[in-house]
C-alpha atoms as a PDB file:
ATOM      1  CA  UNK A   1     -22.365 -73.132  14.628  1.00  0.00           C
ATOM      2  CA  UNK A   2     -21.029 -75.238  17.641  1.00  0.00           C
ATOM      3  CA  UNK A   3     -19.543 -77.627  14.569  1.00  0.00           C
ATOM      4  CA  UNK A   4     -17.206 -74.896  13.388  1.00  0.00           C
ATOM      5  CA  UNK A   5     -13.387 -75.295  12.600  1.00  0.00           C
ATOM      6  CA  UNK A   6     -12.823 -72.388  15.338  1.00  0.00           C
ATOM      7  CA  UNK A   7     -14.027 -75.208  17.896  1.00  0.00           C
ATOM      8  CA  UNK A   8     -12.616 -78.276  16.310  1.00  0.00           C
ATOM      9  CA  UNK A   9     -11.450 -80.880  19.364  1.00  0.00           C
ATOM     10  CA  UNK A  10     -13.356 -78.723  22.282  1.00  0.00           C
ATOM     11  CA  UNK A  11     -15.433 -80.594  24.477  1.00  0.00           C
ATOM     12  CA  UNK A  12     -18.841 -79.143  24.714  1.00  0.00           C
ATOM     13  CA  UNK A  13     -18.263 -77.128  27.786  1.00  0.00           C
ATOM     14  CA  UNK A  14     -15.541 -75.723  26.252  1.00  0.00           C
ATOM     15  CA  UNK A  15     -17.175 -74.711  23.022  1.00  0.00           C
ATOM     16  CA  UNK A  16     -20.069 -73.416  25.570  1.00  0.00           C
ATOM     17  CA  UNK A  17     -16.909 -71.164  27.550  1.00  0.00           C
ATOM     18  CA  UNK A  18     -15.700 -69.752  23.932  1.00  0.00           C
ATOM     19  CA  UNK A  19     -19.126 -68.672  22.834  1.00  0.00           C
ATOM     20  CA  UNK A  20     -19.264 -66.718  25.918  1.00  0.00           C
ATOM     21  CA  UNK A  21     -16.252 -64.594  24.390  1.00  0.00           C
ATOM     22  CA  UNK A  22     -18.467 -63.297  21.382  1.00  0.00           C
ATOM     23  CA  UNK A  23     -20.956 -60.445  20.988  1.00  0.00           C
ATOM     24  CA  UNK A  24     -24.182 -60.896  19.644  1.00  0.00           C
ATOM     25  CA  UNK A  25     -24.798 -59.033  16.203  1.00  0.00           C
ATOM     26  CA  UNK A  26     -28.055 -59.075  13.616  1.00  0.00           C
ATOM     27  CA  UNK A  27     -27.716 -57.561  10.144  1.00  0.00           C
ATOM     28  CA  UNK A  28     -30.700 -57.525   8.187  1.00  0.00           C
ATOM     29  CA  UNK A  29     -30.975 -57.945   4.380  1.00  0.00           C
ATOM     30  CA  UNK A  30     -28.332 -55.866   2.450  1.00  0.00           C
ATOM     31  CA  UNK A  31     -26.717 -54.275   5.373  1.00  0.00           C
ATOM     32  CA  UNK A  32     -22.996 -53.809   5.167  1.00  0.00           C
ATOM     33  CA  UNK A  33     -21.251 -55.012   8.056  1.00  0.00           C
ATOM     34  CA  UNK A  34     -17.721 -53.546   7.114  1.00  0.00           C
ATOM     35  CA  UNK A  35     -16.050 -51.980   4.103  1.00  0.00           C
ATOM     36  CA  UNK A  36     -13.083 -52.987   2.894  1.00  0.00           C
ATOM     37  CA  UNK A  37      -9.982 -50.910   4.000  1.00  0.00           C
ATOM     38  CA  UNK A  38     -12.085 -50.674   7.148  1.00  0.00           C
ATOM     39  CA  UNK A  39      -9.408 -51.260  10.306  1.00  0.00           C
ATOM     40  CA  UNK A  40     -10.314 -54.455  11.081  1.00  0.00           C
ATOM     41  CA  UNK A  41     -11.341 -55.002  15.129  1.00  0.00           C
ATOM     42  CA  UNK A  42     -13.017 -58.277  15.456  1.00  0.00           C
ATOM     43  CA  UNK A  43     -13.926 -61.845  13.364  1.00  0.00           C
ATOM     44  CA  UNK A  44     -16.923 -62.766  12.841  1.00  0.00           C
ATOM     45  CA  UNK A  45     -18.794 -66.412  12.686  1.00  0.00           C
ATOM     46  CA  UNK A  46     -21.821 -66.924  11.384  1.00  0.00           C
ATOM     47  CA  UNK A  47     -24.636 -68.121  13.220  1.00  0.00           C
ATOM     48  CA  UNK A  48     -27.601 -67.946  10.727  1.00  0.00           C
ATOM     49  CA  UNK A  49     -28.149 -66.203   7.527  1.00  0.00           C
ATOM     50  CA  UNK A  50     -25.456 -65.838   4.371  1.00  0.00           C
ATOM     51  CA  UNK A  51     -22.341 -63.251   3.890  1.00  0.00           C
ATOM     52  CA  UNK A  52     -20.942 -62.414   0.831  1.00  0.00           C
ATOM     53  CA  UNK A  53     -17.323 -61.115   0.999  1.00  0.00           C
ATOM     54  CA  UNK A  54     -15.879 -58.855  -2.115  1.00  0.00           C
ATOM     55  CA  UNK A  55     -13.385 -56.743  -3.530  1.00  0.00           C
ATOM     56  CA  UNK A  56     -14.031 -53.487  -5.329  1.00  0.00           C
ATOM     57  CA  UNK A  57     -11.409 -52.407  -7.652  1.00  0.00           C
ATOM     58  CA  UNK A  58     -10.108 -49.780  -9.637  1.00  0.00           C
ATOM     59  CA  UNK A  59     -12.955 -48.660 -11.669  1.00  0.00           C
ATOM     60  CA  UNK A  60     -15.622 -49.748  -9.370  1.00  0.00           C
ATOM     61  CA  UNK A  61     -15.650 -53.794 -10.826  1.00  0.00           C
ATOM     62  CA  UNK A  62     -16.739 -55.723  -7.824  1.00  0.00           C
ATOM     63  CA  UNK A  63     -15.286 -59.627  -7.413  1.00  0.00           C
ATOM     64  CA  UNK A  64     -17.087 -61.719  -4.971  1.00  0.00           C
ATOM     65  CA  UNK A  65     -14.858 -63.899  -3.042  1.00  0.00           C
ATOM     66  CA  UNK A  66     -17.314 -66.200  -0.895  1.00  0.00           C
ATOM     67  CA  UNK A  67     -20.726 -66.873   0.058  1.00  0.00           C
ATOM     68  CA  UNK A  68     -20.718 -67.579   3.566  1.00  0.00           C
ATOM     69  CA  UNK A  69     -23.379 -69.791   5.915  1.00  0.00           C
ATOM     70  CA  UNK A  70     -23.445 -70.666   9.254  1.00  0.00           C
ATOM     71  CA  UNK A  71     -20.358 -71.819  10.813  1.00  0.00           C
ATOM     72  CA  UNK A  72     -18.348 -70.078   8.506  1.00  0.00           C
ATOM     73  CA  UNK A  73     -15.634 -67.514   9.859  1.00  0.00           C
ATOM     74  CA  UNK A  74     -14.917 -64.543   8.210  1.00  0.00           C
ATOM     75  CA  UNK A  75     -12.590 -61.029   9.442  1.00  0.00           C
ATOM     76  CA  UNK A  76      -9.958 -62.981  10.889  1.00  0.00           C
ATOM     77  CA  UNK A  77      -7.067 -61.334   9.188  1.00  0.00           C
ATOM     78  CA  UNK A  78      -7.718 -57.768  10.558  1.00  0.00           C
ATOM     79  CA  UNK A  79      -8.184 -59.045  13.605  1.00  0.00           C
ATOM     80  CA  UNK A  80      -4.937 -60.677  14.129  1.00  0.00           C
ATOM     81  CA  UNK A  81      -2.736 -58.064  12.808  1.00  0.00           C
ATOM     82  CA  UNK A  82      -5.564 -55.021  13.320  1.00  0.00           C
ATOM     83  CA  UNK A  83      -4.447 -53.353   9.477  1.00  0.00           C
ATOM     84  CA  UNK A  84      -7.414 -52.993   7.076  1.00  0.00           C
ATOM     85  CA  UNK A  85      -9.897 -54.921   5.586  1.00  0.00           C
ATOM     86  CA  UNK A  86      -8.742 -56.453   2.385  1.00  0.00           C
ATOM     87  CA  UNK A  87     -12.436 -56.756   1.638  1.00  0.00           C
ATOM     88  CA  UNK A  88     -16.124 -55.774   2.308  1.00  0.00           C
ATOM     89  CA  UNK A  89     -18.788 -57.966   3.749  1.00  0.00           C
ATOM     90  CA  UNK A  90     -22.475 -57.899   3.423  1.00  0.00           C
ATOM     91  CA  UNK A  91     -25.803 -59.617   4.473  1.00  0.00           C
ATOM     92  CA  UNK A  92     -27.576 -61.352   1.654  1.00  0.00           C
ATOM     93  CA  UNK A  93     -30.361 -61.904   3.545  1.00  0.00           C
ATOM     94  CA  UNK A  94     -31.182 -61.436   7.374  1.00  0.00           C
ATOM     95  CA  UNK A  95     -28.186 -62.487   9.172  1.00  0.00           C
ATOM     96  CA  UNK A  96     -27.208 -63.261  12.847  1.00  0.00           C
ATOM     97  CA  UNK A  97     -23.308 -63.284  13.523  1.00  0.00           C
ATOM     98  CA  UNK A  98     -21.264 -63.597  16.443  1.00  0.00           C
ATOM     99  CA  UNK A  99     -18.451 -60.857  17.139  1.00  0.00           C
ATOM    100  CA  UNK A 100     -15.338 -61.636  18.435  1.00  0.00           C
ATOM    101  CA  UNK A 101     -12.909 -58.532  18.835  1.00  0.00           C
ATOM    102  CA  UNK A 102      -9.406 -58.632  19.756  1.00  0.00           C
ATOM    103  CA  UNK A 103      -9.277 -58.121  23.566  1.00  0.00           C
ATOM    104  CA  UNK A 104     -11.817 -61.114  24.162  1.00  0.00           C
ATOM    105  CA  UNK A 105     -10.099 -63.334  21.475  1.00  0.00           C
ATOM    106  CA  UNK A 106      -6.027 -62.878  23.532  1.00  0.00           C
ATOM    107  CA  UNK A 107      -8.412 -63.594  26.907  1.00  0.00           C
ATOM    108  CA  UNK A 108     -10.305 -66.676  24.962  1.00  0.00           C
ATOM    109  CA  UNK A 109      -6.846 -68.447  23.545  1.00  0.00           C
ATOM    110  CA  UNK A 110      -5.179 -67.816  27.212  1.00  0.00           C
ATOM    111  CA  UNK A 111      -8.170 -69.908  28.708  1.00  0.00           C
ATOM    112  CA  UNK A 112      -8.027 -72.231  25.245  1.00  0.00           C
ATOM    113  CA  UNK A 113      -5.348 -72.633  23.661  1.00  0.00           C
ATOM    114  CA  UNK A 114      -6.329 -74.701  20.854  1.00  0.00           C
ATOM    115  CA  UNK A 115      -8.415 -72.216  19.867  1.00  0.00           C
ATOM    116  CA  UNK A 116      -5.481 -70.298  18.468  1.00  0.00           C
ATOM    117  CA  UNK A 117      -4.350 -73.858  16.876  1.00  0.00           C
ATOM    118  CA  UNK A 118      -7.611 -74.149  15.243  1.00  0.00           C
ATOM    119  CA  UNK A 119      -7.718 -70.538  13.883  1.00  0.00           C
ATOM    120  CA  UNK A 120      -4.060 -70.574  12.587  1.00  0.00           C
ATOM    121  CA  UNK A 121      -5.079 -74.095  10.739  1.00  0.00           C
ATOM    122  CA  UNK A 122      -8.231 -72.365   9.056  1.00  0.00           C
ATOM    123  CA  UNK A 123      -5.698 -69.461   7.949  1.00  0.00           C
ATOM    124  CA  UNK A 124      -3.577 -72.491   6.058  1.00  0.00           C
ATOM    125  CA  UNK A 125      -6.334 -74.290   4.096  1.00  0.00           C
ATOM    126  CA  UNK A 126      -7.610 -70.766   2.909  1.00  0.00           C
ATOM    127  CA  UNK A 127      -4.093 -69.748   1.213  1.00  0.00           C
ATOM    128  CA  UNK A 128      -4.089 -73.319  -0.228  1.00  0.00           C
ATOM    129  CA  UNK A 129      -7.349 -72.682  -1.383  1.00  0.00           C
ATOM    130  CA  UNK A 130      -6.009 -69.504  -2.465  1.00  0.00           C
ATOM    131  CA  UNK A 131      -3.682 -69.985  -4.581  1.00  0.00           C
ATOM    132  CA  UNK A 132      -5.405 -73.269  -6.096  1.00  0.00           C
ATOM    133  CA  UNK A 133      -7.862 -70.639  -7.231  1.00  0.00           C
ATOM    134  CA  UNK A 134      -5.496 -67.953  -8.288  1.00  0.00           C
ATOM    135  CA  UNK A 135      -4.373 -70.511 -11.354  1.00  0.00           C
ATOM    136  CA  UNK A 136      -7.841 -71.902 -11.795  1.00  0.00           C
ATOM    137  CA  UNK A 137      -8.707 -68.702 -12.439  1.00  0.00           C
ATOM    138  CA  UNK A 138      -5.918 -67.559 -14.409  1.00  0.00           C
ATOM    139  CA  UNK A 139      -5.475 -70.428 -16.667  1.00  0.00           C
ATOM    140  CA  UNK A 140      -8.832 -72.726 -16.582  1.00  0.00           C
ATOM    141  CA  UNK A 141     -11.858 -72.941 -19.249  1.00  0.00           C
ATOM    142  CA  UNK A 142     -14.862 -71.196 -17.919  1.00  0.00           C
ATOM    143  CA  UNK A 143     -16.431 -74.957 -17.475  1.00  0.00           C
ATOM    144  CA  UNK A 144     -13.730 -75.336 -14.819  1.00  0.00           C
ATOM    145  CA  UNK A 145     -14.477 -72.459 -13.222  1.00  0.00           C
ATOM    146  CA  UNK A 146     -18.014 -72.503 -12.386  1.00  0.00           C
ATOM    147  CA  UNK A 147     -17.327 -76.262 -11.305  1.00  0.00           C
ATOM    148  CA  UNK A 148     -14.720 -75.074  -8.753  1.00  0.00           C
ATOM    149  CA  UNK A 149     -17.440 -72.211  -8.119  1.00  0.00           C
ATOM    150  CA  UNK A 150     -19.536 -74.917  -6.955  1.00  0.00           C
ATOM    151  CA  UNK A 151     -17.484 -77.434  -5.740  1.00  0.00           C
ATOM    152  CA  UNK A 152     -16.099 -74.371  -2.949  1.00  0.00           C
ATOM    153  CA  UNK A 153     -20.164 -73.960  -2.002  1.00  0.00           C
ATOM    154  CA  UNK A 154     -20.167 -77.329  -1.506  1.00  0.00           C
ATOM    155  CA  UNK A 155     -17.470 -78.095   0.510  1.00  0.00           C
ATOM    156  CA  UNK A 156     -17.933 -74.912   2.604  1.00  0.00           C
ATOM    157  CA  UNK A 157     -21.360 -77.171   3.368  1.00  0.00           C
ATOM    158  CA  UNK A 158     -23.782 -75.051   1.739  1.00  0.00           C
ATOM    159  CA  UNK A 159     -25.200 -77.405  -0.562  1.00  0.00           C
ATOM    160  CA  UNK A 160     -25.691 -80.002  -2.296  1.00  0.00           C
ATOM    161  CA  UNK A 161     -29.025 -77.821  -2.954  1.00  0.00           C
ATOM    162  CA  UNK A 162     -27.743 -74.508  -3.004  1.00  0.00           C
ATOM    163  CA  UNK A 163     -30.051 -70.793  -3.342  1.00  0.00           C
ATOM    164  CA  UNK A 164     -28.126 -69.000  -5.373  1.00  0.00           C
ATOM    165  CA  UNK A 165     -28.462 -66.960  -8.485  1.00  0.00           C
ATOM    166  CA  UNK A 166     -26.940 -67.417 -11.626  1.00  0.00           C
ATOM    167  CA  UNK A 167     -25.161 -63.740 -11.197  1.00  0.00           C
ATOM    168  CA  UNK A 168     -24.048 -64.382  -7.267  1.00  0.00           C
ATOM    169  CA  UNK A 169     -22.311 -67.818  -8.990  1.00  0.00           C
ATOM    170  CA  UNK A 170     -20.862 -65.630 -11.947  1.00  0.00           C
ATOM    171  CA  UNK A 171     -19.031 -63.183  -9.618  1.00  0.00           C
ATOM    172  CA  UNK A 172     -17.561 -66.563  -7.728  1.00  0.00           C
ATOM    173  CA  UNK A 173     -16.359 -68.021 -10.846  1.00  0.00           C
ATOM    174  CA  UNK A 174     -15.150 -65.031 -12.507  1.00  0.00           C
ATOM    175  CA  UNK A 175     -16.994 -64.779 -15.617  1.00  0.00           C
ATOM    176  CA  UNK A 176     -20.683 -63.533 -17.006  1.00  0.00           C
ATOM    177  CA  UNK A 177     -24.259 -64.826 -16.233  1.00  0.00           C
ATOM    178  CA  UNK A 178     -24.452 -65.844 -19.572  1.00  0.00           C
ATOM    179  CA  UNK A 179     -21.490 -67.887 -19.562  1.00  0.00           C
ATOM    180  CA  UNK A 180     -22.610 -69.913 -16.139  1.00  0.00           C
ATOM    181  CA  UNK A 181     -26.021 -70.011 -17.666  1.00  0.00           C
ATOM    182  CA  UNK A 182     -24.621 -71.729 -20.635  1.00  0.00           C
ATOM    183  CA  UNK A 183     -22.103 -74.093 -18.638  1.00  0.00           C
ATOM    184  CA  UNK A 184     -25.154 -74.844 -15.818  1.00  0.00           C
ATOM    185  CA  UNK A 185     -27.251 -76.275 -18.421  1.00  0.00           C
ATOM    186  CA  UNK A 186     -24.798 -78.407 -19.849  1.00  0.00           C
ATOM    187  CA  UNK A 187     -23.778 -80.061 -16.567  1.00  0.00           C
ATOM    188  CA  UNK A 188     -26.925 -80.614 -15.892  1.00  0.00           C
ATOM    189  CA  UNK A 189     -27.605 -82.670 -19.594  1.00  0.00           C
ATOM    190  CA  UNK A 190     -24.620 -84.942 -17.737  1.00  0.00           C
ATOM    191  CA  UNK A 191     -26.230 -85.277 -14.680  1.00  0.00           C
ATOM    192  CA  UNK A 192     -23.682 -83.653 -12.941  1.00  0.00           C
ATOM    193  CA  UNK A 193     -26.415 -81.175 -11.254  1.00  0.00           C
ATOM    194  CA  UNK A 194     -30.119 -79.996 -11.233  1.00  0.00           C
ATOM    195  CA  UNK A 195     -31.554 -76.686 -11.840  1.00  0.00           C
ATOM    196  CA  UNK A 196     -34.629 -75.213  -9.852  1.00  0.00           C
ATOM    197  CA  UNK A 197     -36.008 -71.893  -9.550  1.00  0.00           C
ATOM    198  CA  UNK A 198     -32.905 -69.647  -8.028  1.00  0.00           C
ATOM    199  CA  UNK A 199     -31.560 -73.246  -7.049  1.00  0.00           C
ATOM    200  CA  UNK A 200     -28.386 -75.409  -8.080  1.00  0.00           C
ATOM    201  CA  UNK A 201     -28.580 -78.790  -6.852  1.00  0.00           C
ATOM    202  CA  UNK A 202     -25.005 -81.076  -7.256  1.00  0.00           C
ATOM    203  CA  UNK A 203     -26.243 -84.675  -8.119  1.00  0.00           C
ATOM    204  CA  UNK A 204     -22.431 -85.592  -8.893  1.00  0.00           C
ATOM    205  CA  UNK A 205     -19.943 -84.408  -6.355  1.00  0.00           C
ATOM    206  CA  UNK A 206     -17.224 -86.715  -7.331  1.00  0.00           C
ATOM    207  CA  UNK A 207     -17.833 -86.083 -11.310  1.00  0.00           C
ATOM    208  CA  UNK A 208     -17.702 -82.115 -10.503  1.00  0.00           C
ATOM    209  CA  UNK A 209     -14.653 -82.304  -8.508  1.00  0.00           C
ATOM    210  CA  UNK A 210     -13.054 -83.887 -11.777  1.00  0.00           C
ATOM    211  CA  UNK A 211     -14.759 -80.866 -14.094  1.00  0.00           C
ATOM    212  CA  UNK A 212     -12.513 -78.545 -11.819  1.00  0.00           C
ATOM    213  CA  UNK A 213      -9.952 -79.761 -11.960  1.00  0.00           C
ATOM    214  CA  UNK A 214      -9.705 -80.601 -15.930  1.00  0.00           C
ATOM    215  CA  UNK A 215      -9.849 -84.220 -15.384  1.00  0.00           C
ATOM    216  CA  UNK A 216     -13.361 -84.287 -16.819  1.00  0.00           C
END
């Protein structure tokens, strides 16, 4: 938690004086903690436990957008230009965030600055990330997709083991259990991973990186 990019270049006293900004909050299993279209009042980081954030569209189709572990921001949008949630968030399992809403963030970012620096800089890499995935996702083979799926776990530092269902990974990548069930196997005849019960394991970071990206 302390190792999140919020805090990136605080000294520990400092990270110590922006905790002090958030609000305790504990969500158990499967509890909502804010729809989307929601007016958005604070961001969240997590401190234990796992988020998923989604969209629900027209027709009722919902598109998971993350899986989120501790350290991990999530809200921030809302909170910086309080319109509405672009998307709901849940607890997949017992979760423990911290709240930071809008009056204690301006007071936080007059006492550190950098703060601000830090959150505008995590805003940045997500729209890269963004629109890297908007043409993976348009254009990409379905073997591409579940890679990037996993690479985005990975480098969000959930894994290299990861708990995840072959469903939860089919909403990140955009296609059908049956389809990750199919690719998941045959990575793992490469070696590029290693399947468990409910578990993913990345043996070949490097090699799945290239799978992603089509250069594999």
């Amino acid at each position: 938690m302390k190792g999140s990019p919020l805090f990136h270049g605080l000294a520990p006293e400092e990270v110590d004086l922006a905790l002090s900004y958030f609000q305790r909050r504990l969500y158990p299993q499967g509890k909502p903690i804010f729809y989307q279209g929601d007016l958005g009042q604070a961001l969240y980081l997590v401190a234990s436990g796992k988020v998923r954030l989604f969209r629900t569209h027209l027709g009722g189709q919902e598109r998971t957008l993350a899986l989120l572990g501790p350290g991990e921001l999530f809200g921030e949008m809302s909170l910086l230009d309080e319109g509405e949630r672009s998307a709901s968030a849940v607890a997949v399992e017992d979760t423990e965030l911290l709240a930071l809403f809008r009056e204690d963030y301006l007071a936080l970012i007059r006492r550190l600055p950098l703060v601000a620096h830090n959150l505008a800089a995590l805003l940045a890499r997500r729209l890269r990330e963004a629109n890297l995935e908007l043409d993976l996702l348009s254009f990409e083979e379905a073997r591409n997709r579940v890679a990037y799926a996993l690479l985005k776990l990975l480098r969000q530092g959930l894994g290299p083991l990861f708990q995840i269902r072959h469903h939860e990974l089919a909403a990140l990548a955009g296609t059908s259990r049956e389809t990750v069930s199919r690719v998941l196997h045959a990575l793992a005849e490469e070696g590029v991973v290693r399947l468990g019960p409910g578990t993913v394991e990345v043996r070949e970071a490097a090699l799945l990186e290239e799978i992603a990206f089509g250069l594999a």
